[in-house]
PDB file of N, CA and C in Angstrom:
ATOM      1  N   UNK A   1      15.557  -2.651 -78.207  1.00  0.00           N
ATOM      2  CA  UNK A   1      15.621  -2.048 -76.903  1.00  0.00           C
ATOM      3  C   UNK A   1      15.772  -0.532 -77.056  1.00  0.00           C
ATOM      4  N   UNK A   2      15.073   0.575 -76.288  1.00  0.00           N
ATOM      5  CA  UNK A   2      14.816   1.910 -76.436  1.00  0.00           C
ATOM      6  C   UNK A   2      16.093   2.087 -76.404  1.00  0.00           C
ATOM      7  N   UNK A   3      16.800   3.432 -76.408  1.00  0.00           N
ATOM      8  CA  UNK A   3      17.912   4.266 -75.456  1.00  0.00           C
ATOM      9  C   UNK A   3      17.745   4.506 -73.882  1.00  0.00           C
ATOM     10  N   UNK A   4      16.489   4.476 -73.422  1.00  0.00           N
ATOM     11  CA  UNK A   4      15.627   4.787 -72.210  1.00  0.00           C
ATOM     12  C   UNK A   4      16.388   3.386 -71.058  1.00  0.00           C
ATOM     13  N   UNK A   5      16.142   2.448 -71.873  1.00  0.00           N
ATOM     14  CA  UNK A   5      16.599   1.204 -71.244  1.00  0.00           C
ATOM     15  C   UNK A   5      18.622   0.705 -71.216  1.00  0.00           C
ATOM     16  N   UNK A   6      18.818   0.869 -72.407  1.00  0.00           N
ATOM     17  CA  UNK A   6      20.107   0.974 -72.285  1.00  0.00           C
ATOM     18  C   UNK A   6      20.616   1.666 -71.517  1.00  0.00           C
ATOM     19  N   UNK A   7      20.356   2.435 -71.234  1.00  0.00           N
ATOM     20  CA  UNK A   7      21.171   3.665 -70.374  1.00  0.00           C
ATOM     21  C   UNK A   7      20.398   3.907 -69.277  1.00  0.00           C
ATOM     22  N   UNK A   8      20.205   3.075 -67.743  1.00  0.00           N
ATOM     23  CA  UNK A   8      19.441   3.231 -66.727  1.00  0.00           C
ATOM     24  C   UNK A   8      20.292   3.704 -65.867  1.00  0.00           C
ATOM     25  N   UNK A   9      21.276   4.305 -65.464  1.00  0.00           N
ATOM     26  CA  UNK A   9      21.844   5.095 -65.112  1.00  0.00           C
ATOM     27  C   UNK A   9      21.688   6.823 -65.083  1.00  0.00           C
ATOM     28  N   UNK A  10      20.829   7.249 -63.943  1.00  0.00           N
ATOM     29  CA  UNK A  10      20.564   8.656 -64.207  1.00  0.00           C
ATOM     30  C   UNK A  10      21.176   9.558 -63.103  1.00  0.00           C
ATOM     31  N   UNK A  11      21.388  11.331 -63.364  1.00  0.00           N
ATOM     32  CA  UNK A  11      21.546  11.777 -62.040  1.00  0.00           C
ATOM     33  C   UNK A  11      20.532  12.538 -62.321  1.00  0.00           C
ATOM     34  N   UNK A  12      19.858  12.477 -60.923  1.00  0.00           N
ATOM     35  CA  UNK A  12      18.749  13.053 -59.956  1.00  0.00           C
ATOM     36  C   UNK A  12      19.126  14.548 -59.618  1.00  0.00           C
ATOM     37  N   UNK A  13      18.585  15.783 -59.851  1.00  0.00           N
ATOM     38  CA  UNK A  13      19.007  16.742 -59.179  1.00  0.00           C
ATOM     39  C   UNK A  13      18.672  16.543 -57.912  1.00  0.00           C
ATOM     40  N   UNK A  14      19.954  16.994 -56.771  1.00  0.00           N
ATOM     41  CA  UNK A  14      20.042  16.682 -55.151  1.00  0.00           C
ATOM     42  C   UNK A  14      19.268  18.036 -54.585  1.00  0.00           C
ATOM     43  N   UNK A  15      20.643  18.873 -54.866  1.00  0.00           N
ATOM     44  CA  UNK A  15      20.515  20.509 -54.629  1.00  0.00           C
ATOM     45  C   UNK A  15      21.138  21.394 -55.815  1.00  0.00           C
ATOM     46  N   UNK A  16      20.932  22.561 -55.358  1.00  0.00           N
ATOM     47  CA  UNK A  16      21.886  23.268 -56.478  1.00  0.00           C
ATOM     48  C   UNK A  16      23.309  22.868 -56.703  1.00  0.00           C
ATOM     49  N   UNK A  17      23.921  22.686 -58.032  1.00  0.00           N
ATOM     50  CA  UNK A  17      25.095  22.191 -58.034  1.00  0.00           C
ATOM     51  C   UNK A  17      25.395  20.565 -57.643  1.00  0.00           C
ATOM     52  N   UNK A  18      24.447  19.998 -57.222  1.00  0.00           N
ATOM     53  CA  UNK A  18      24.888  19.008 -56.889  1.00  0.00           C
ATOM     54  C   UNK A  18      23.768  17.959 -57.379  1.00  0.00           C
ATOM     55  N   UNK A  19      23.919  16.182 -58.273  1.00  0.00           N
ATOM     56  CA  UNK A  19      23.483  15.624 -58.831  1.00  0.00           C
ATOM     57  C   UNK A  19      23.324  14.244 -58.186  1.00  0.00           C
ATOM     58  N   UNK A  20      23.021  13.266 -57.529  1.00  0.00           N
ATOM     59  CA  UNK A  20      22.710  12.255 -57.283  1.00  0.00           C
ATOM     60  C   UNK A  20      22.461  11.025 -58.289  1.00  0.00           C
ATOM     61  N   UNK A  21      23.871  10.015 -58.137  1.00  0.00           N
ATOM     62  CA  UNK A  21      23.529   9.085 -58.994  1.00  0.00           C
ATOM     63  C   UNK A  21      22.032   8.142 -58.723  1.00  0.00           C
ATOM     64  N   UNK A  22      21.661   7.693 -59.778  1.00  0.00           N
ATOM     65  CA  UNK A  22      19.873   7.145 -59.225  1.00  0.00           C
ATOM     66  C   UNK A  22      20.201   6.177 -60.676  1.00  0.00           C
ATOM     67  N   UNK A  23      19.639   4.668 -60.203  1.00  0.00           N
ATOM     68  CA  UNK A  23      19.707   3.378 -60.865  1.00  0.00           C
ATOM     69  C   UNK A  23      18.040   2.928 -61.137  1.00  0.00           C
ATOM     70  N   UNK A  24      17.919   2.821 -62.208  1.00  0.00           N
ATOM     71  CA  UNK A  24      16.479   3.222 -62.879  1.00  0.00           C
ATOM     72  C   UNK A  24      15.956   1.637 -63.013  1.00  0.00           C
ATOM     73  N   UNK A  25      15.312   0.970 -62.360  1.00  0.00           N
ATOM     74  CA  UNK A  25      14.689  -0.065 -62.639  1.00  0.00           C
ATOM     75  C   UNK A  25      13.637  -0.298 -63.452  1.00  0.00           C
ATOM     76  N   UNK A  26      12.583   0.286 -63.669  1.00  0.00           N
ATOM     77  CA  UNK A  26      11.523   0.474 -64.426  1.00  0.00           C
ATOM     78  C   UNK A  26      10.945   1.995 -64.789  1.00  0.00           C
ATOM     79  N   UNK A  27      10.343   1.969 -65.843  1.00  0.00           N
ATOM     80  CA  UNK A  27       9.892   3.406 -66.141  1.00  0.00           C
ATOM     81  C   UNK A  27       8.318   3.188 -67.086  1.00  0.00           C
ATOM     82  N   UNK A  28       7.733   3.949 -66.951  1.00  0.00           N
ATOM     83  CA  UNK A  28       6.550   4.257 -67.651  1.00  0.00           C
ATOM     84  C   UNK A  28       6.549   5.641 -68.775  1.00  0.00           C
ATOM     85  N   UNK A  29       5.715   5.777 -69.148  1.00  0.00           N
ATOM     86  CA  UNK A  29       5.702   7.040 -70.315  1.00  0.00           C
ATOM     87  C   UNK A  29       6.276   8.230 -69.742  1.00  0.00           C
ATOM     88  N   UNK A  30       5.915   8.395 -68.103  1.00  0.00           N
ATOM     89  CA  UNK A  30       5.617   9.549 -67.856  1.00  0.00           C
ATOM     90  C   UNK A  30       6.461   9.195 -66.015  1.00  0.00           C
ATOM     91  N   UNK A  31       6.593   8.453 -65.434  1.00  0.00           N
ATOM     92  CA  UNK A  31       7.387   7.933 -64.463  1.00  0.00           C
ATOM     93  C   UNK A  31       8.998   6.959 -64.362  1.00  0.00           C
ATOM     94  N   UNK A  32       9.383   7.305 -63.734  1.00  0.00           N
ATOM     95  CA  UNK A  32      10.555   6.293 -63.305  1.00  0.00           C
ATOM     96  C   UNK A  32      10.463   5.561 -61.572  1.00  0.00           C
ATOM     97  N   UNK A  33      11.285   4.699 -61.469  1.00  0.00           N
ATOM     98  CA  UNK A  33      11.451   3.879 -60.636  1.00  0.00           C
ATOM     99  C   UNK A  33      12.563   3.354 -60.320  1.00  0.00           C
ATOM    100  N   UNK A  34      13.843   3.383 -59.228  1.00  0.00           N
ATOM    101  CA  UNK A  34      14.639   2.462 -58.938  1.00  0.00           C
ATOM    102  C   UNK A  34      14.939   2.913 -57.617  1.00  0.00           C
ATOM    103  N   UNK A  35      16.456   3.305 -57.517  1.00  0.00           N
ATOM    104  CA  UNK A  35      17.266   3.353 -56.220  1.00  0.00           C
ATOM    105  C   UNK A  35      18.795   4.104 -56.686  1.00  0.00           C
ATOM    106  N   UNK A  36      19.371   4.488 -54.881  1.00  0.00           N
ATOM    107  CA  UNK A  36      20.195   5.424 -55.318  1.00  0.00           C
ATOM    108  C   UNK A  36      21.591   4.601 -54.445  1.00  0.00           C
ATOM    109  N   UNK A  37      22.347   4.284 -55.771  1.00  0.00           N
ATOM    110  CA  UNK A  37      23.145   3.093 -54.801  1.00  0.00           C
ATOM    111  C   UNK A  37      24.417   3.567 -53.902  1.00  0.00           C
ATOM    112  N   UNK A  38      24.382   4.735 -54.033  1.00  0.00           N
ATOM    113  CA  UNK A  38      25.544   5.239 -53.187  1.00  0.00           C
ATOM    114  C   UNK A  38      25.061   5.681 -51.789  1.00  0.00           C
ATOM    115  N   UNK A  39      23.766   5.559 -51.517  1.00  0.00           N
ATOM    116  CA  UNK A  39      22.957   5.300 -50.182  1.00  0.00           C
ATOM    117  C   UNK A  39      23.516   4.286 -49.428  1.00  0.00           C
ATOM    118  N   UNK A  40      23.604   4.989 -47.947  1.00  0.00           N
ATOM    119  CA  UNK A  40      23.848   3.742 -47.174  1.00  0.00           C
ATOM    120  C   UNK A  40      23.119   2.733 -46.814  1.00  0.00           C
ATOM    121  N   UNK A  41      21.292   3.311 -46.936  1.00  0.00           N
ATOM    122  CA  UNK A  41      20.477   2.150 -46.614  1.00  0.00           C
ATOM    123  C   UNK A  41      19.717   2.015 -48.055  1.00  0.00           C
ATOM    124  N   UNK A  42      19.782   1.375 -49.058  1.00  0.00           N
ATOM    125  CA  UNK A  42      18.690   0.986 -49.779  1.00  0.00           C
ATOM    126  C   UNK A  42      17.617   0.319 -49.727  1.00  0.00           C
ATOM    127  N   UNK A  43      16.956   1.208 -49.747  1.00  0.00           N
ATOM    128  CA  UNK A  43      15.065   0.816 -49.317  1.00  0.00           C
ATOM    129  C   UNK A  43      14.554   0.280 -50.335  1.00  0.00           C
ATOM    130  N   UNK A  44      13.117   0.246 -50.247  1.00  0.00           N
ATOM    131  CA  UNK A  44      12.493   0.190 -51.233  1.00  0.00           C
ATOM    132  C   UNK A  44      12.472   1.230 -52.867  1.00  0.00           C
ATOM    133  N   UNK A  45      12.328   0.602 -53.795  1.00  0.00           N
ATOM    134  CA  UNK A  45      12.129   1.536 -54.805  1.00  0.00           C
ATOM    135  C   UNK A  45      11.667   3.008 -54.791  1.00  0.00           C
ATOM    136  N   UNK A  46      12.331   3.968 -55.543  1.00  0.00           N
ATOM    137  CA  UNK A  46      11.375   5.517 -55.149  1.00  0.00           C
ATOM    138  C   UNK A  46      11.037   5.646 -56.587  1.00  0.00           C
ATOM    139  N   UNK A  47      10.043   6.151 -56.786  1.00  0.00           N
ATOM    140  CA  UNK A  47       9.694   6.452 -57.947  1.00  0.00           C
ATOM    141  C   UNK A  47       9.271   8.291 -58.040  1.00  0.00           C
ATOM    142  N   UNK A  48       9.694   8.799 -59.516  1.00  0.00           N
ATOM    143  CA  UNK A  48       9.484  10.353 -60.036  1.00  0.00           C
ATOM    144  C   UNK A  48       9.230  10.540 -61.190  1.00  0.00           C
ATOM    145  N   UNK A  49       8.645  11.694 -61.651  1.00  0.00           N
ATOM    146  CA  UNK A  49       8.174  11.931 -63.073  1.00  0.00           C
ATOM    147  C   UNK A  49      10.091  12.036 -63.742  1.00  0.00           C
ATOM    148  N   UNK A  50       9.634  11.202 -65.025  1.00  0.00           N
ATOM    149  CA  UNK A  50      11.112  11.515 -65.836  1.00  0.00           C
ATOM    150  C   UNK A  50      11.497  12.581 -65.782  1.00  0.00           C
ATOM    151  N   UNK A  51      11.143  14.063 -65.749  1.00  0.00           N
ATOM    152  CA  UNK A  51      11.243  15.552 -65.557  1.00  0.00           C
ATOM    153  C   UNK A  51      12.477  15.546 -64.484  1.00  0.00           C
ATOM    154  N   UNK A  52      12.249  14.495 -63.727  1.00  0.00           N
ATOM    155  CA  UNK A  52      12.903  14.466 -62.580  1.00  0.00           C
ATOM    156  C   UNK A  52      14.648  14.104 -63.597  1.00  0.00           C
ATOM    157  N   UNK A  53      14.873  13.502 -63.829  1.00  0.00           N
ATOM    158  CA  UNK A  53      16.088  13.054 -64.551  1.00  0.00           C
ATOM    159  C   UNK A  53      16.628  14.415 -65.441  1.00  0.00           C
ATOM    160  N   UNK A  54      18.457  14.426 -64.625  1.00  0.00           N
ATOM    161  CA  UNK A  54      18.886  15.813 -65.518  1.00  0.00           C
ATOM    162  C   UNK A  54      19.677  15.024 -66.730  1.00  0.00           C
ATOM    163  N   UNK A  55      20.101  13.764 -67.023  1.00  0.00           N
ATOM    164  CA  UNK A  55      20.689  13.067 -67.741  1.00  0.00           C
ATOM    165  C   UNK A  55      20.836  11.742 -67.638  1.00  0.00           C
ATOM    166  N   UNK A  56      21.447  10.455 -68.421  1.00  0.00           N
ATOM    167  CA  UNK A  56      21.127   9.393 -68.584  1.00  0.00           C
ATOM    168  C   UNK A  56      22.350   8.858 -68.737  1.00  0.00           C
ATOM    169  N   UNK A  57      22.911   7.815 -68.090  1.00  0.00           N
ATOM    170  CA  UNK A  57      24.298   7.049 -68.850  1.00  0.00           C
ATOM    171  C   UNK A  57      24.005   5.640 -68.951  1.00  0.00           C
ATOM    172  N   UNK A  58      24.692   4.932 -69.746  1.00  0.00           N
ATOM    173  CA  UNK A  58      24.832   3.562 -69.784  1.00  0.00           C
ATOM    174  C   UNK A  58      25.938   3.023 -68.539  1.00  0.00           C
ATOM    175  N   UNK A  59      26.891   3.640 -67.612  1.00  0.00           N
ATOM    176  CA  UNK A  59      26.952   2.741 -66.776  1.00  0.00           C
ATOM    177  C   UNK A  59      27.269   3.352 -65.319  1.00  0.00           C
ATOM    178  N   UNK A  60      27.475   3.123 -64.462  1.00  0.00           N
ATOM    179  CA  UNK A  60      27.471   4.004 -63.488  1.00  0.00           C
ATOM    180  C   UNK A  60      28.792   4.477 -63.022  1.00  0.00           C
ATOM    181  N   UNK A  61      29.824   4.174 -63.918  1.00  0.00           N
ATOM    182  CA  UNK A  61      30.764   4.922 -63.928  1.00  0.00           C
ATOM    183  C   UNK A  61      30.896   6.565 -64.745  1.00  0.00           C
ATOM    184  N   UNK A  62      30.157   6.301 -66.015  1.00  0.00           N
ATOM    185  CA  UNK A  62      29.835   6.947 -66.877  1.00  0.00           C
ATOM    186  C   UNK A  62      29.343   8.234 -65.973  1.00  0.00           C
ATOM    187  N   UNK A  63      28.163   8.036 -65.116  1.00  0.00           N
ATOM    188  CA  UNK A  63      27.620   8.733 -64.594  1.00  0.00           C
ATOM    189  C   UNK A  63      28.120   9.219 -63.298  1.00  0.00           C
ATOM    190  N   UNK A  64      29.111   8.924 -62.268  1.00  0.00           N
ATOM    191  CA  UNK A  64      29.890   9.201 -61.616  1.00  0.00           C
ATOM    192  C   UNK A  64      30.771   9.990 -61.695  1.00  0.00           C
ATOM    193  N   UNK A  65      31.231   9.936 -63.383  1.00  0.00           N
ATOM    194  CA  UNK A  65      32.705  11.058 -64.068  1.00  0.00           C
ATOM    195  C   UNK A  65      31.684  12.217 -64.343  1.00  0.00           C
ATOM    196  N   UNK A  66      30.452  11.768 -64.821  1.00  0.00           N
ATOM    197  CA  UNK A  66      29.955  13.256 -65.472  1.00  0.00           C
ATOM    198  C   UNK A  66      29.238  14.188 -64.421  1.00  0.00           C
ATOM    199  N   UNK A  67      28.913  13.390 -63.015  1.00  0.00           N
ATOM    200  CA  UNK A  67      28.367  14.403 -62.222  1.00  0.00           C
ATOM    201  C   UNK A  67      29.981  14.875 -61.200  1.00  0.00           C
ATOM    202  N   UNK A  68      30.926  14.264 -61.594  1.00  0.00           N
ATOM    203  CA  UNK A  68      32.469  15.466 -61.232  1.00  0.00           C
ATOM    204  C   UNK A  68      32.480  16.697 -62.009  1.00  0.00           C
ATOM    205  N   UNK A  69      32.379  16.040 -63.151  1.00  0.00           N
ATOM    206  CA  UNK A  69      32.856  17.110 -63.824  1.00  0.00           C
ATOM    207  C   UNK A  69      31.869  17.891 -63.688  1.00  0.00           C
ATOM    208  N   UNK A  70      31.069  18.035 -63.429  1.00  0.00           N
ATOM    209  CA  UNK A  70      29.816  18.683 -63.570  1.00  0.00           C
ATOM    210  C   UNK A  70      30.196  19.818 -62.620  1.00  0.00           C
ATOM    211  N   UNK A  71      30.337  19.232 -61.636  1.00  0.00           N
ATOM    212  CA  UNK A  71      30.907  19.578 -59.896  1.00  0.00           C
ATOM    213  C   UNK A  71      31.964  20.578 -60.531  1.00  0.00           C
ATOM    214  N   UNK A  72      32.918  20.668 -60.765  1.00  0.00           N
ATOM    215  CA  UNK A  72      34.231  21.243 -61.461  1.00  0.00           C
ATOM    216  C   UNK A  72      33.781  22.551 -61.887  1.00  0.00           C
ATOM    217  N   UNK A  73      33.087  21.962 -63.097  1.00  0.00           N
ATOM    218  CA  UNK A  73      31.910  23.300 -63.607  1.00  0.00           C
ATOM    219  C   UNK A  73      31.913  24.457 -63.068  1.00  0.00           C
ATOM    220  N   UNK A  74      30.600  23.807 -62.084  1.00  0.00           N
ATOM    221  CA  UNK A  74      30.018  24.469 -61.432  1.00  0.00           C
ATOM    222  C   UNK A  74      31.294  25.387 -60.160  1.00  0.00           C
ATOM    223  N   UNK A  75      31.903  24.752 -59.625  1.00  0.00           N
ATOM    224  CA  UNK A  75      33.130  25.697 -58.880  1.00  0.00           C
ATOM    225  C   UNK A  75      33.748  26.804 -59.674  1.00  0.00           C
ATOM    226  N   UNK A  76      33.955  26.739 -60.992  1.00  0.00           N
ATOM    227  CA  UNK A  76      34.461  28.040 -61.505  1.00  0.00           C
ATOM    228  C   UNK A  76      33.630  29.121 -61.664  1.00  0.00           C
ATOM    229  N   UNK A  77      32.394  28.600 -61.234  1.00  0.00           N
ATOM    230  CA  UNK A  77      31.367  29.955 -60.906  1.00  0.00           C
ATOM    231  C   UNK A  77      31.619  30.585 -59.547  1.00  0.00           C
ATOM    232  N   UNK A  78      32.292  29.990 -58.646  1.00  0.00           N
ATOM    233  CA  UNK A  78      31.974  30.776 -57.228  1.00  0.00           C
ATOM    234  C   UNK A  78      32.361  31.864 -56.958  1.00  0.00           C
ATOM    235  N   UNK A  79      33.587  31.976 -57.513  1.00  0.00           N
ATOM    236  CA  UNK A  79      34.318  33.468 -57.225  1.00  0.00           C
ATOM    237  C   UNK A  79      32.919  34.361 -57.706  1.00  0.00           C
ATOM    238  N   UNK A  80      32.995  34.671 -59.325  1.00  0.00           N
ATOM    239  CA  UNK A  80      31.278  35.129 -59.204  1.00  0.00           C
ATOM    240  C   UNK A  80      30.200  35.361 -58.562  1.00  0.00           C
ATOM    241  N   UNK A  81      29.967  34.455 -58.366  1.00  0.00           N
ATOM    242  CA  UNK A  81      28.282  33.968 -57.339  1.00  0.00           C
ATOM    243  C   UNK A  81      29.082  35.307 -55.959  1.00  0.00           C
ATOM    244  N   UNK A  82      29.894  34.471 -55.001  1.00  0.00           N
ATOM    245  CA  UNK A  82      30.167  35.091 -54.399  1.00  0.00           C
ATOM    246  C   UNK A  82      30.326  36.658 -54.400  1.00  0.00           C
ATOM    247  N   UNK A  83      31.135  37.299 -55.513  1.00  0.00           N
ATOM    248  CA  UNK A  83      31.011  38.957 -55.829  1.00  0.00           C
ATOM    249  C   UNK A  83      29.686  39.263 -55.990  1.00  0.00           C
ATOM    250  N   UNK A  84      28.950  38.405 -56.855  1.00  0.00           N
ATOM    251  CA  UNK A  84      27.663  39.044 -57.226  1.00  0.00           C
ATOM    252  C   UNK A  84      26.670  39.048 -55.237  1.00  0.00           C
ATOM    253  N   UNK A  85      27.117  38.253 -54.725  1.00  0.00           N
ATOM    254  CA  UNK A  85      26.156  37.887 -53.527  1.00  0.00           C
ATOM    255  C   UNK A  85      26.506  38.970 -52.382  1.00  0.00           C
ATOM    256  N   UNK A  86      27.992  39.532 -52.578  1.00  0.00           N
ATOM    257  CA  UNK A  86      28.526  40.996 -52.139  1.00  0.00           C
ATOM    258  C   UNK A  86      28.041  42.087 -52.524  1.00  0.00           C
ATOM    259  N   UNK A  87      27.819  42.122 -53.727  1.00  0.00           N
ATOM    260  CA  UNK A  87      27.080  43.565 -54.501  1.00  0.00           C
ATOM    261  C   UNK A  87      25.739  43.622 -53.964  1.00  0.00           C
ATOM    262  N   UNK A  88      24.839  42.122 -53.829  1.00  0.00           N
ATOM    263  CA  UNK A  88      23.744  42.634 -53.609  1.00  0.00           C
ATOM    264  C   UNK A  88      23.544  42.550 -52.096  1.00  0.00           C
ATOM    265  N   UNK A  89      24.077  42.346 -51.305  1.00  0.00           N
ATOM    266  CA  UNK A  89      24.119  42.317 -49.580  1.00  0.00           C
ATOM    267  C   UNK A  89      24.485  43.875 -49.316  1.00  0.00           C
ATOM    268  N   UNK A  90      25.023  44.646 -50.080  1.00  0.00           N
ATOM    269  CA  UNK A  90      25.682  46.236 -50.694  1.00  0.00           C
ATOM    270  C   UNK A  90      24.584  46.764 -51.065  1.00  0.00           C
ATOM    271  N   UNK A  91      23.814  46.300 -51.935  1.00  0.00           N
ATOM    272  CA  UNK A  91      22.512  46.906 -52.508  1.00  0.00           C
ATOM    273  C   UNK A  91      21.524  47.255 -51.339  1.00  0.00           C
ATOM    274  N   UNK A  92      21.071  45.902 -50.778  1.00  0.00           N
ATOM    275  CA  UNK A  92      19.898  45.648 -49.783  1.00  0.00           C
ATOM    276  C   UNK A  92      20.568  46.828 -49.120  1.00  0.00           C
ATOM    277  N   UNK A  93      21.606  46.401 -48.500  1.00  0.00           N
ATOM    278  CA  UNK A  93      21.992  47.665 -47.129  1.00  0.00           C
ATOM    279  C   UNK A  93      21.548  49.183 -47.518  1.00  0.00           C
ATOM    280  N   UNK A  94      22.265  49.727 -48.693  1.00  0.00           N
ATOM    281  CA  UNK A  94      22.069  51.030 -49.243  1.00  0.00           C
ATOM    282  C   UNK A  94      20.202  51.255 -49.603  1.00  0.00           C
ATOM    283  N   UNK A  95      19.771  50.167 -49.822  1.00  0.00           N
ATOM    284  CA  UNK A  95      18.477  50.759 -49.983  1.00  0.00           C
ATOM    285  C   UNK A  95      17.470  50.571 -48.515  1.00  0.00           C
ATOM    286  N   UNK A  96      18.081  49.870 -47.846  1.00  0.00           N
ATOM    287  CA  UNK A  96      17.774  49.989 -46.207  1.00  0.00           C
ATOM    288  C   UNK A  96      17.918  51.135 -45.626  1.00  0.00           C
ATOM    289  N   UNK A  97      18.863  51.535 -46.014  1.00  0.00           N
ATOM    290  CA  UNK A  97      19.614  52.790 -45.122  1.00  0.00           C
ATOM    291  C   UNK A  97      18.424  53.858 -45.375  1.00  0.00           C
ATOM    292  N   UNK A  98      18.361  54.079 -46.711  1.00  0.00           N
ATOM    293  CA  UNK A  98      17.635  55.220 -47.887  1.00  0.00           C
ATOM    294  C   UNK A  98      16.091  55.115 -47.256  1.00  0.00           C
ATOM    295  N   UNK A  99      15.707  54.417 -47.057  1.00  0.00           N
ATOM    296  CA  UNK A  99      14.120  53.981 -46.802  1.00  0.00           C
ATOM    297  C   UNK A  99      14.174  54.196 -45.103  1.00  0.00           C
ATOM    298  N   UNK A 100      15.382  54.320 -44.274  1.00  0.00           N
ATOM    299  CA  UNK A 100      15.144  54.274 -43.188  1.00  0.00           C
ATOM    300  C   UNK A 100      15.714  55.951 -43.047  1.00  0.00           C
ATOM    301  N   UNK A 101      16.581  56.441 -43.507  1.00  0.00           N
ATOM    302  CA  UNK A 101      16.668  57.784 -43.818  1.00  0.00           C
ATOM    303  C   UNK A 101      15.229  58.517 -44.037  1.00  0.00           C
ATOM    304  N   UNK A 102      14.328  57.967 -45.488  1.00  0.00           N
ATOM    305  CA  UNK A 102      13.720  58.997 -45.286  1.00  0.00           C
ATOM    306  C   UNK A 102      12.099  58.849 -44.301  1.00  0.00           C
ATOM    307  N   UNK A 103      12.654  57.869 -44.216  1.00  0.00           N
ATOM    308  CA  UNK A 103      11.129  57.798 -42.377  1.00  0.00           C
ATOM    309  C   UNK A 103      11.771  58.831 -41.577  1.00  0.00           C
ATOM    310  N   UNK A 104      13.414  58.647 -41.288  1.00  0.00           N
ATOM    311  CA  UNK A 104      13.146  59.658 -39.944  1.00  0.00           C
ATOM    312  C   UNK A 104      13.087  61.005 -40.301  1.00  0.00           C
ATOM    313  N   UNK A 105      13.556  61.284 -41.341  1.00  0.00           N
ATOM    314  CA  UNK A 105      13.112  62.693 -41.989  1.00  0.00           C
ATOM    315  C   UNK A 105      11.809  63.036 -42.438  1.00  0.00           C
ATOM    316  N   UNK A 106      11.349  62.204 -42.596  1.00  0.00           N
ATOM    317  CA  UNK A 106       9.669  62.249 -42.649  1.00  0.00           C
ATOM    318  C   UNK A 106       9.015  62.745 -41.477  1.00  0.00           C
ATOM    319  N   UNK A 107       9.523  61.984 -40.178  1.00  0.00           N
ATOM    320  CA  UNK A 107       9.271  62.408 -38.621  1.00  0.00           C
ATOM    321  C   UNK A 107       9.773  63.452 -38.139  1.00  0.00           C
ATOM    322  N   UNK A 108      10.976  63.779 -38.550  1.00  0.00           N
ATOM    323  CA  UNK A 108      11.555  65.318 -37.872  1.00  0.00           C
ATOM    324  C   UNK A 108      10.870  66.360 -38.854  1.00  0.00           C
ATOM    325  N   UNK A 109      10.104  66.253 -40.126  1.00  0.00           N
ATOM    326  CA  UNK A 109       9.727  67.496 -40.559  1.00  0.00           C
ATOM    327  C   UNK A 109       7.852  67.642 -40.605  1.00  0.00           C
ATOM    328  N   UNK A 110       7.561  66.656 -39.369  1.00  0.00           N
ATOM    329  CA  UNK A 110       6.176  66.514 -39.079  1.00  0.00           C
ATOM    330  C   UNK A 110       5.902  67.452 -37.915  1.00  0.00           C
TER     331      UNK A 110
END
């Protein structure tokens, strides 16, 4: 039996920062196939290129702890993200200003 099969337990990237457990029923060379059981309605099968898969566990606990921690991670970036998303909301403005400065000085020395 592959590793592919042992371990049908995957998370799906959702959004940024955030991972979706996804239960892998079948797969091909180049596709996968199952369901996402923490859905309230489970439908039919969805299928995506493996590309789609950010990692693999053998059980769906496995994969539940690692997209926390993952989560965890990713929060000790915010303070960051956030300063950096200040500097450049700071940037845009100052080079708004500058570009709108020199139009009207462009117009008063016409």
């Amino acid at each position: 039996m592959s590793e592919r099969v042992e371990r049908p337990w995957a998370l799906m990237r959702h959004h940024a920062g955030w991972a979706d457990v996804f239960h892998i029923e079948s797969e091909s060379a180049d596709s996968i196939s199952g369901f996402y059981p923490d859905r309230e309605t489970v439908g039919p099968p969805v299928s995506y290129s493996v590309r789609a898969v950010l990692a693999r566990f053998p059980t769906l606990e496995a994969a539940r702890a690692a997209r926390e921690g993952a989560v965890a991670e990713w929060r000790k970036h915010d303070a960051g993200v956030r300063d950096a998303e200040t500097k450049l909301r700071e940037a845009e403005k100052a080079r708004e200003d500058a570009w709108l400065k020199c139009l009207h000085e462009a117009a008063r020395a016409s």
